[in-house]
Protein backbone atom coordinates (compact mmCIF):
# COMPACT_ATOMS: atom_id res chain seq x y z
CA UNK A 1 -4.61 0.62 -14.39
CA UNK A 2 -6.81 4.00 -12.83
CA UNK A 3 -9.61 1.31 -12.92
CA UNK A 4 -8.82 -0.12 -9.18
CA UNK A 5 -10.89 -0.20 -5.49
CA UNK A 6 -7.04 0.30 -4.22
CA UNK A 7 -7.06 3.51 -1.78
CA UNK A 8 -11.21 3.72 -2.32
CA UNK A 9 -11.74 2.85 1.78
CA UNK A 10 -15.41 2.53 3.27
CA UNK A 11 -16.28 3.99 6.11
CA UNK A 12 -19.57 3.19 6.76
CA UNK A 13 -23.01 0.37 5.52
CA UNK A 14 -24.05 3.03 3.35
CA UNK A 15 -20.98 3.49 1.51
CA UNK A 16 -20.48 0.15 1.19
CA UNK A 17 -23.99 -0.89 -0.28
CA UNK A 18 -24.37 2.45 -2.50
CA UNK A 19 -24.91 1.61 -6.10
CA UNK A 20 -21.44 2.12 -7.29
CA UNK A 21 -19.33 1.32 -4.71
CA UNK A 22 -16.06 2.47 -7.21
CA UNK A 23 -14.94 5.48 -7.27
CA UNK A 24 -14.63 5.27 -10.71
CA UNK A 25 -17.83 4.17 -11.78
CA UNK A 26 -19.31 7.28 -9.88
CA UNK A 27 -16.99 9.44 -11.81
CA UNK A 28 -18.13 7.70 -15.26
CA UNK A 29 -21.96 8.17 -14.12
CA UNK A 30 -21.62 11.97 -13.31
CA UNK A 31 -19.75 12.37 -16.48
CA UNK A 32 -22.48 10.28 -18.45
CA UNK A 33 -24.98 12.78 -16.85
CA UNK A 34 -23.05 15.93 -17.87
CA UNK A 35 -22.94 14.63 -21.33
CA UNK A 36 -26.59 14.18 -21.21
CA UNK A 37 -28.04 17.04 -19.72
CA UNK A 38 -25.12 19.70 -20.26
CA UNK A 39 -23.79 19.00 -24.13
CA UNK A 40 -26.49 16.96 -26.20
CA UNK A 41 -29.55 19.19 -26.08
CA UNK A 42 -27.29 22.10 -27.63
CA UNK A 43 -25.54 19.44 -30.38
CA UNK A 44 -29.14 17.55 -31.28
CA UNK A 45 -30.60 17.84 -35.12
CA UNK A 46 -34.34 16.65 -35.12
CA UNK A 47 -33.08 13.78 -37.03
CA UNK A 48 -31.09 12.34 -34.12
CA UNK A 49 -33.53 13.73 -31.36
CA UNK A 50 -36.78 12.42 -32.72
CA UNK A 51 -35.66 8.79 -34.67
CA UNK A 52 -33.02 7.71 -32.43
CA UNK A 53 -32.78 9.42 -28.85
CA UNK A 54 -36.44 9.87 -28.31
CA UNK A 55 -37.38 5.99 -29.35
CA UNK A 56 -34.34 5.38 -27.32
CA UNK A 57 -35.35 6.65 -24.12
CA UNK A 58 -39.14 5.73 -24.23
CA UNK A 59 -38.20 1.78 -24.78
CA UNK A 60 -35.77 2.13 -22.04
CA UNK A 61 -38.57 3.06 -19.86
CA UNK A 62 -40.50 0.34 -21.32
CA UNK A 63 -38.03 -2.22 -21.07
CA UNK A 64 -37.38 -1.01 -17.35
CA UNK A 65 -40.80 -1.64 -16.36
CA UNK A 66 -40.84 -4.87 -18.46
CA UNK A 67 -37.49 -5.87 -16.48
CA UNK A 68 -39.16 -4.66 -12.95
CA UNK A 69 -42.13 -7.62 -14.04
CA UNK A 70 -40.25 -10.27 -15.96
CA UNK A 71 -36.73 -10.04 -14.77
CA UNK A 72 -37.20 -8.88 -11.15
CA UNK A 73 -40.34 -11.21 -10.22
CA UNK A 74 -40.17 -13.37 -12.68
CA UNK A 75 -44.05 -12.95 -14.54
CA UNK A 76 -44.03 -13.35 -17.98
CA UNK A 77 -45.81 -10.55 -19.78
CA UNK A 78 -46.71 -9.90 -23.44
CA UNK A 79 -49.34 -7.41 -23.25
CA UNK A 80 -46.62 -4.50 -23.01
CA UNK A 81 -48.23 -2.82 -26.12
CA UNK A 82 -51.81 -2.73 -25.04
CA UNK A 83 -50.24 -1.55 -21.61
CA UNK A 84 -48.16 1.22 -23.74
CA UNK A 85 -52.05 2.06 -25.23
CA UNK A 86 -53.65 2.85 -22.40
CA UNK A 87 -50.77 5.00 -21.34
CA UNK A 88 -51.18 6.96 -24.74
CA UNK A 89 -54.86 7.39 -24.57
CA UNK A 90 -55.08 8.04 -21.11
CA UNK A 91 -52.52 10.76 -21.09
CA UNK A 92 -54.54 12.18 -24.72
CA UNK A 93 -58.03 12.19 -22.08
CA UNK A 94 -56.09 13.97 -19.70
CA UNK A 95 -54.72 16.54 -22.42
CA UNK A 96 -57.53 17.50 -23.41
CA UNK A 97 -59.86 17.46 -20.77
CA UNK A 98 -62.13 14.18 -19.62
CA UNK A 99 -65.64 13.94 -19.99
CA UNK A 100 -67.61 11.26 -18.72
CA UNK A 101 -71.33 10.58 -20.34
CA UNK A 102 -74.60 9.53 -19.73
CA UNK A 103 -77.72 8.48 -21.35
CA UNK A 104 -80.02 11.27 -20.44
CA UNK A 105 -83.24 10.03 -22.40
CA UNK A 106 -82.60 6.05 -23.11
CA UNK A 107 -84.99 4.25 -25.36
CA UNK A 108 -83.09 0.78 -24.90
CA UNK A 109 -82.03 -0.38 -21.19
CA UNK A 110 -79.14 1.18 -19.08
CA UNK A 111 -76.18 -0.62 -18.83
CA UNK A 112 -73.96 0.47 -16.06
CA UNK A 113 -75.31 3.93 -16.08
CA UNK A 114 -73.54 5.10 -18.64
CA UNK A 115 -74.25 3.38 -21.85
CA UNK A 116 -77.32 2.84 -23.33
CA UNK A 117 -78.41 -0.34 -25.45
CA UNK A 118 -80.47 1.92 -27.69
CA UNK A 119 -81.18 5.27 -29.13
CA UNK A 120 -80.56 7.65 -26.44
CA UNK A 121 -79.63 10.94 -25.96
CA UNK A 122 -76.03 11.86 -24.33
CA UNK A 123 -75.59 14.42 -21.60
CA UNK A 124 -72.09 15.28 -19.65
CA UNK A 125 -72.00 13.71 -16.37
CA UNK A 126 -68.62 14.42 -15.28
CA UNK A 127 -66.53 17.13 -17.15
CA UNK A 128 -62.39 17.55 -15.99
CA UNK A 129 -60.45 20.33 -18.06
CA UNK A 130 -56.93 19.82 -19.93
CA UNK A 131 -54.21 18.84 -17.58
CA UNK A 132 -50.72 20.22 -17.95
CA UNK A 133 -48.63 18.00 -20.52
CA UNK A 134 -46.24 16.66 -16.88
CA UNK A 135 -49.32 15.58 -15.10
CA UNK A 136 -50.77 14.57 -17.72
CA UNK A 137 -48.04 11.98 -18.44
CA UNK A 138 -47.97 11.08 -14.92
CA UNK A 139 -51.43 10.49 -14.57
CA UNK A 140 -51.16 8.16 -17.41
CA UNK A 141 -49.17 5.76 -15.61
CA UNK A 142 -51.32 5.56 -12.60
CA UNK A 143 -54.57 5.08 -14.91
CA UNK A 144 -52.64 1.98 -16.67
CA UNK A 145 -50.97 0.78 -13.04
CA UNK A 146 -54.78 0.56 -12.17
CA UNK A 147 -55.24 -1.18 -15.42
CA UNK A 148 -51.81 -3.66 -14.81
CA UNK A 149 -52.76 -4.34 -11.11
CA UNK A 150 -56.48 -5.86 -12.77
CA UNK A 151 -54.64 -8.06 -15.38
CA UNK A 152 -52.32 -9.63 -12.96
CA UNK A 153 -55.03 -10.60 -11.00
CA UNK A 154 -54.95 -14.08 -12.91
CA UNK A 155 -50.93 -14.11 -11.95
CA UNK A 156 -51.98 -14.98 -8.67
CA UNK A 157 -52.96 -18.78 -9.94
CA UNK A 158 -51.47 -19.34 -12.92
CA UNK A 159 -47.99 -18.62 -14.18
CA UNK A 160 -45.21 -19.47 -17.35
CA UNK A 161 -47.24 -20.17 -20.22
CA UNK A 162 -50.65 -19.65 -19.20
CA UNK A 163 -49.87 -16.07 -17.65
CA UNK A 164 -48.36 -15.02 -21.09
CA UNK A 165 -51.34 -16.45 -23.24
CA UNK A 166 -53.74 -14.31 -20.44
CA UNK A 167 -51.54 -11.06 -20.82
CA UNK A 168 -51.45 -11.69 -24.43
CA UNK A 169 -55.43 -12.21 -24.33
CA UNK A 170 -54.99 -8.38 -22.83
CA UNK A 171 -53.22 -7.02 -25.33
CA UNK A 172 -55.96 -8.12 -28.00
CA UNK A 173 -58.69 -6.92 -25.82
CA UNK A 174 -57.27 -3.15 -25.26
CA UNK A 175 -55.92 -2.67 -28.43
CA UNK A 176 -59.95 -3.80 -29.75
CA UNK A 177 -61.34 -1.74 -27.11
CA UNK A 178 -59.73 1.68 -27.97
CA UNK A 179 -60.03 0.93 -31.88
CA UNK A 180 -63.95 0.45 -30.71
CA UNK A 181 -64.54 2.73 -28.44
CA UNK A 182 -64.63 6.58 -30.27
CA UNK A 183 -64.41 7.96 -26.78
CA UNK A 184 -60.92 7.10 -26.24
CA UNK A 185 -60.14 9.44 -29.47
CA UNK A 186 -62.78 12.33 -28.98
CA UNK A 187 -64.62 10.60 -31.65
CA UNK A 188 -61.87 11.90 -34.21
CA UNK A 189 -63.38 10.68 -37.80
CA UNK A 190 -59.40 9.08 -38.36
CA UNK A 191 -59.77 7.31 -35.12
CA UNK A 192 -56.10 8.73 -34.51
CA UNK A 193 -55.32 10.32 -31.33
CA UNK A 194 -52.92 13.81 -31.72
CA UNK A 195 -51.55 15.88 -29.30
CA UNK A 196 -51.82 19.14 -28.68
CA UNK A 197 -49.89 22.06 -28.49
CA UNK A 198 -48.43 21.88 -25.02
CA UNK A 199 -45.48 24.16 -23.17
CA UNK A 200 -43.75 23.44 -19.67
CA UNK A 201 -42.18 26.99 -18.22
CA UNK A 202 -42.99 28.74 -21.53
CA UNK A 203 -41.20 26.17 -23.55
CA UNK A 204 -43.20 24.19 -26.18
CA UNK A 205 -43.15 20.29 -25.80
CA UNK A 206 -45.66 18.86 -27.67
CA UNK A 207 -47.18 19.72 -31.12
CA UNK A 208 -45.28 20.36 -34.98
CA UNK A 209 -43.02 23.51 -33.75
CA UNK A 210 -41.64 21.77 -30.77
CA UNK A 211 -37.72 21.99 -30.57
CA UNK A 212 -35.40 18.76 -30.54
CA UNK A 213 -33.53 19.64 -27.23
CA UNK A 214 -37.17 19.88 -25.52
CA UNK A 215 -38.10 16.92 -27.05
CA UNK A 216 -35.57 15.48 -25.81
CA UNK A 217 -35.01 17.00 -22.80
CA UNK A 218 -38.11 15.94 -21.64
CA UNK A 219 -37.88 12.37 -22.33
CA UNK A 220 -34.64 11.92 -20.75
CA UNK A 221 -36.29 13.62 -17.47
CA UNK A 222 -38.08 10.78 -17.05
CA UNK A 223 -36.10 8.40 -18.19
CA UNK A 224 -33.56 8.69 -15.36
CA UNK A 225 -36.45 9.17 -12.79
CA UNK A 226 -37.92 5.81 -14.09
CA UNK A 227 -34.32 4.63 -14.26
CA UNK A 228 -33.58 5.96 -10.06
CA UNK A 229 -36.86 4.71 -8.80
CA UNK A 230 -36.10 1.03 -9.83
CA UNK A 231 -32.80 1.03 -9.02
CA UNK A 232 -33.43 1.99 -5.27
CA UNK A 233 -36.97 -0.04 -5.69
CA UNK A 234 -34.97 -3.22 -6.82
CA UNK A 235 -32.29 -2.65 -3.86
CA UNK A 236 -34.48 -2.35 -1.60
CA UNK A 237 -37.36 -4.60 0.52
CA UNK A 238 -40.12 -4.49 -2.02
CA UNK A 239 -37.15 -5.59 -4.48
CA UNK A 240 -36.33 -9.18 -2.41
CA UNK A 241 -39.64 -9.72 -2.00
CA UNK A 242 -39.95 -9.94 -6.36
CA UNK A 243 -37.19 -11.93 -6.30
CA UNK A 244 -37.69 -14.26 -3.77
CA UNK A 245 -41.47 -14.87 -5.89
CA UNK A 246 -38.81 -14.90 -9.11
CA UNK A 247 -36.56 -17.80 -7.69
CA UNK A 248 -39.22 -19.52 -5.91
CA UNK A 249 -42.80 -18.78 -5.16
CA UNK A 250 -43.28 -21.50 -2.65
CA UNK A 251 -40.44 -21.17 -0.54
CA UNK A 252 -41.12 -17.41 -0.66
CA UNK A 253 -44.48 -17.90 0.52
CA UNK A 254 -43.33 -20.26 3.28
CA UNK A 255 -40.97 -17.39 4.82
CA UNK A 256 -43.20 -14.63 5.37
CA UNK A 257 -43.65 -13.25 1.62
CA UNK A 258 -47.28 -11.89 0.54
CA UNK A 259 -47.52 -13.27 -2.91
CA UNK A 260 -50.51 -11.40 -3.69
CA UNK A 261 -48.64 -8.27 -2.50
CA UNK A 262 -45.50 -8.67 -4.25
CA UNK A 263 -47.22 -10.07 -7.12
CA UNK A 264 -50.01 -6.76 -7.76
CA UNK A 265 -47.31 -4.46 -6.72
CA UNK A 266 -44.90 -5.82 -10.09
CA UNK A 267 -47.46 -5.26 -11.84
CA UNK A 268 -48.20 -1.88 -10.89
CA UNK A 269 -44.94 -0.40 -10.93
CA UNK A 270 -44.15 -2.34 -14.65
CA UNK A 271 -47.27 -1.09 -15.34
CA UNK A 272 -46.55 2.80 -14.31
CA UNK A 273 -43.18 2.72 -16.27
CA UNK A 274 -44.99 1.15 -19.06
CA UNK A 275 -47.59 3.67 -19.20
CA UNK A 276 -45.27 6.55 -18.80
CA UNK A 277 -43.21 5.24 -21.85
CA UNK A 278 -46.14 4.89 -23.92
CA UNK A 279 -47.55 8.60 -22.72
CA UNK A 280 -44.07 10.09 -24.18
CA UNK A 281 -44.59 8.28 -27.16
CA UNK A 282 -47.26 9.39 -28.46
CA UNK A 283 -47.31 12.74 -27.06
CA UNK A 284 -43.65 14.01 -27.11
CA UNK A 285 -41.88 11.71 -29.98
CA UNK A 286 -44.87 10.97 -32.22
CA UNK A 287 -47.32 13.45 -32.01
CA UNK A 288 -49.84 11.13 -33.40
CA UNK A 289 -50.97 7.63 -32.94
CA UNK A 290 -53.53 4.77 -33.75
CA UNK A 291 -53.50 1.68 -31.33
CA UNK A 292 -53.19 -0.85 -33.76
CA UNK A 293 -50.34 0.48 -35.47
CA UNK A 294 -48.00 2.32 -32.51
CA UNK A 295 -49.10 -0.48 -29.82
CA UNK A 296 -49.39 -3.76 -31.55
CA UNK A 297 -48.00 -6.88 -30.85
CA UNK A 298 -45.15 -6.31 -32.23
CA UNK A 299 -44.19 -3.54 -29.74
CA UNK A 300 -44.81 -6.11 -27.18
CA UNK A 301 -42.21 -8.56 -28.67
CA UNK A 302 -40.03 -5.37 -29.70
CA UNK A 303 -39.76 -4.49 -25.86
CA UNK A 304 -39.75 -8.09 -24.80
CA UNK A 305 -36.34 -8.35 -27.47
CA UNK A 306 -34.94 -5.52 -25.60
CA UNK A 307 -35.06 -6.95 -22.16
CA UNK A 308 -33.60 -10.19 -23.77
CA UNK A 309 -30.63 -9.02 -25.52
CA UNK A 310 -29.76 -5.98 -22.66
CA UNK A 311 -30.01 -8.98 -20.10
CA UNK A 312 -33.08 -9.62 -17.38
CA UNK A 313 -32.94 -8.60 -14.25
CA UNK A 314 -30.74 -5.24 -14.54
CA UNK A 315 -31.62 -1.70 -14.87
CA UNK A 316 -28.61 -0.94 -17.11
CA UNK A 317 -29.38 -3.60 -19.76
CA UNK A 318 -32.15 -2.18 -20.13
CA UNK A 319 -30.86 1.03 -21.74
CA UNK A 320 -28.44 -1.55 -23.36
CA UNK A 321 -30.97 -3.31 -24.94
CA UNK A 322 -32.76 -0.57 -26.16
CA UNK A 323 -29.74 1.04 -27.26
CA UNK A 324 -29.21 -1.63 -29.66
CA UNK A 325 -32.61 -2.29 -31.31
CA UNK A 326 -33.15 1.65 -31.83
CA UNK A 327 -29.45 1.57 -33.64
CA UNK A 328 -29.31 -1.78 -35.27
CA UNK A 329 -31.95 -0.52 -38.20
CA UNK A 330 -29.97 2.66 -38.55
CA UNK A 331 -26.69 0.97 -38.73
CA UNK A 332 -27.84 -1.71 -41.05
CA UNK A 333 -29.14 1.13 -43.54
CA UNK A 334 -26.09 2.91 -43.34
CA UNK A 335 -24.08 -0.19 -44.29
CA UNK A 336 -26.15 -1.82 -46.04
CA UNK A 337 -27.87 0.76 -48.31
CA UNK A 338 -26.08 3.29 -48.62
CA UNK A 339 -22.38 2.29 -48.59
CA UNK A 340 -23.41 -1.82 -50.19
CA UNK A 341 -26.20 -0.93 -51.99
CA UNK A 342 -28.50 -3.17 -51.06
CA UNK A 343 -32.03 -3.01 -50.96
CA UNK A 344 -33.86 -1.59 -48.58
CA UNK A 345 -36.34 -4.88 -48.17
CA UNK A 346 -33.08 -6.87 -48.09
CA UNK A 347 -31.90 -5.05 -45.01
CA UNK A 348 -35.26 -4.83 -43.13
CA UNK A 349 -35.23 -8.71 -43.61
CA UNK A 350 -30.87 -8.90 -42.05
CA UNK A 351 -32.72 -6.90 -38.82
CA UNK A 352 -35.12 -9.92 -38.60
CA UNK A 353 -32.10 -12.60 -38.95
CA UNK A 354 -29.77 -10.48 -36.75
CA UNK A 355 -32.33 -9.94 -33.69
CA UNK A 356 -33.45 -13.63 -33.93
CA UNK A 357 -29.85 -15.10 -33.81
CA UNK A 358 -29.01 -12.84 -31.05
CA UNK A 359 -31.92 -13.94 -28.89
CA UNK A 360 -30.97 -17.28 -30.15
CA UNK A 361 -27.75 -16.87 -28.60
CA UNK A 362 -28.33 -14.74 -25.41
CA UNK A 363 -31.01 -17.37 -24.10
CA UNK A 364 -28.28 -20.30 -24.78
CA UNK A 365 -24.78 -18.58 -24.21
CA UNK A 366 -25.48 -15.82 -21.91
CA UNK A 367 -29.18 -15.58 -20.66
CA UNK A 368 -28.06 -12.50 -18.60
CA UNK A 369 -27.60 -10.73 -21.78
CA UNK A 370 -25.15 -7.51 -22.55
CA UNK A 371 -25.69 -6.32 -18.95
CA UNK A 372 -23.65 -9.54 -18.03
CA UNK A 373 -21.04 -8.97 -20.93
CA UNK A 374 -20.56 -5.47 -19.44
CA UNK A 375 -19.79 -6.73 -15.80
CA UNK A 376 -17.96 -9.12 -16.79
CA UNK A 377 -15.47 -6.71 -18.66
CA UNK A 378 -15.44 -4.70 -15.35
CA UNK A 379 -14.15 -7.37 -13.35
CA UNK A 380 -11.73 -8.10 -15.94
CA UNK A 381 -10.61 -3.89 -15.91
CA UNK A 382 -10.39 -4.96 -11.72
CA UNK A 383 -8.06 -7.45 -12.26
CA UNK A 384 -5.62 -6.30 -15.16
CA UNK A 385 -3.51 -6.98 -15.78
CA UNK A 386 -2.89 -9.84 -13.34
CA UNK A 387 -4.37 -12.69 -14.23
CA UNK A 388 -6.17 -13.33 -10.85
């Protein structure tokens, strides 16, 4: 019954266009906040901070950028992993310090002035030193928005199918270019990238002693900055343009929208969340990484699933979604191993059969997904219990 806009009065545009225009609902996002920031980080195990809350909040990022592409303007995308890659390498460059070089004495012929088709001998061009671990991450997602804006270039005549197989055709080519290229990884003799010791105000972040509430701490910084720029992105201007390209290109073009512009800028804002989430991964949650095995194709898909199931087109199904494939795997080992006794190949193989049949059923039943579900339920709470 406290669940009612009776008594809640507006008083002005702003009040009555702010993102939760219920009292309640404000109330139940301050207190969500609290929670997060005030009681978790002193409650966390590194159990709970590094398998489930970490992964958590770096594929929420993900699937918010994803969403900002896919579900806002409506461009199919399955090079989220590759995108994720360059994120992670370009935030382990900035880390620990970029140097550019150049073929000094070259015995072959010069190919773009800094690679050599023969013997040659390497000088440094172009030296930058280590970047704090926060710029480091941020600078990451403006390398791969650079990097998204140049692979949806081919967005701009050719969409559904043919943009996926082209974004998919990127996804092959970075994860083969930083598994080729030893510059990417300092020319480690693993061809792993690991991150450093790093500390922000004193406090270490990054590296084997790092504490869970940092850890986490960290990752849920910039989750809800992620999280607050789309929401006010996809509210405003820049979000009607997407959506008028999502609904219908043509008629959008007809009434004054720049599909090139609305287009390039998706892409560089997925791409900036993308790269972010893929920065934290590898240098706050895992510590360690190789591109083929962090940033396959099946992170692609896995972020892809998330967007699916937590429902396009919303910022909150986005942490939905994610919420749900980080816990299904824990909650079918839980059941499944250790209170059924089951093995543990049997239950990997239920996660399979349980994510299919839910996509199954989200694209049929409800292609708005468990963000849908949830506002439904609201306007249910509005109403009880009356029946209209």
């Amino acid at each position: 019954m406290f669940y009612r806009e009776a008594g809640d009065f507006k008083t002005s545009y702003s009040n009555d266009s702010q993102t939760f225009p219920i009292k309640f609902d404000r109330y139940r996002y301050y207190f969500v906040l609290f929670v997060a920031f005030a009681i978790l980080p002193f409650i966390l195990t590194d159990y709970w901070a590094g398998r489930i809350l970490g992964p958590f909040l770096v594929f929420s990022i993900a699937a918010i950028g994803l969403n900002i592409l896919t579900g806002y303007c409506g461009q199919v995308s399955l090079g989220t992993g590759g995108f994720m890659a360059v994120g992670a390498y370009s935030c382990f460059k900035f880390m620990t310090g970029v140097d550019i070089w150049y073929p000094a004495v070259c015995e072959g012929s010069r190919i773009l002035f800094f690679w050599c088709s023969g013997d040659a001998t390497y000088e440094i061009w172009f030296q930058l030193p280590p970047l704090n671990i926060l710029l480091s991450i941020l600078m990451a997602g403006v390398i791969t928005a650079a990097v998204g804006v140049f692979f949806g270039l081919p967005s701009l005549r050719i969409k559904g199918f043919y943009l996926a197989v082209a974004t998919l055709a990127a996804q092959f080519f970075l994860i083969w270019l930083f598994n080729s290229a030893s510059w990417f990884y300092n020319f480690s003799a693993t061809g792993q990238i690991t991150a450093p010791d790093t500390f922000v105000f004193g406090t270490q972040v990054t590296g084997a002693e790092t504490k869970p509430w940092a850890l986490y701490m960290i990752c849920l910084v910039f989750a809800v900055g992620c999280a607050w720029i789309a929401r006010n992105l996809t509210r405003g201007t820049v979000g009607r343009t997407w959506m008028a390209i999502r609904d219908m290109d043509i008629a959008a073009e007809i009434i004054g929208v720049n599909p090139l512009k609305a287009k390039l800028t998706a892409f560089a804002v997925s791409s900036f969340f993308i790269g972010i989430a893929g920065a934290l991964l590898f240098s706050v949650v895992s510590g360690s990484a190789e591109a083929g095995d962090v940033f396959g194709i099946q992170t692609s898909f896995q972020v892809l699933f998330i967007i699916i199931i937590g429902g396009l087109g919303s910022i909150f199904g986005s942490f939905a979604g994610a919420a749900f494939i980080v816990l299904l795997p824990v909650a079918l080992r839980v059941i499944g191993t250790d209170l059924l006794g089951w093995p543990s190949d049997l239950v990997e193989h239920f996660q399979f059969v349980i994510v299919g049949g839910l996509i199954i059923f989200f694209l049929i039943v409800e292609p708005h997904g468990l963000a849908q579900l949830w506002r439904l339920a609201k306007e249910k709470l509005r109403l009880w219990p009356f029946p209209y």
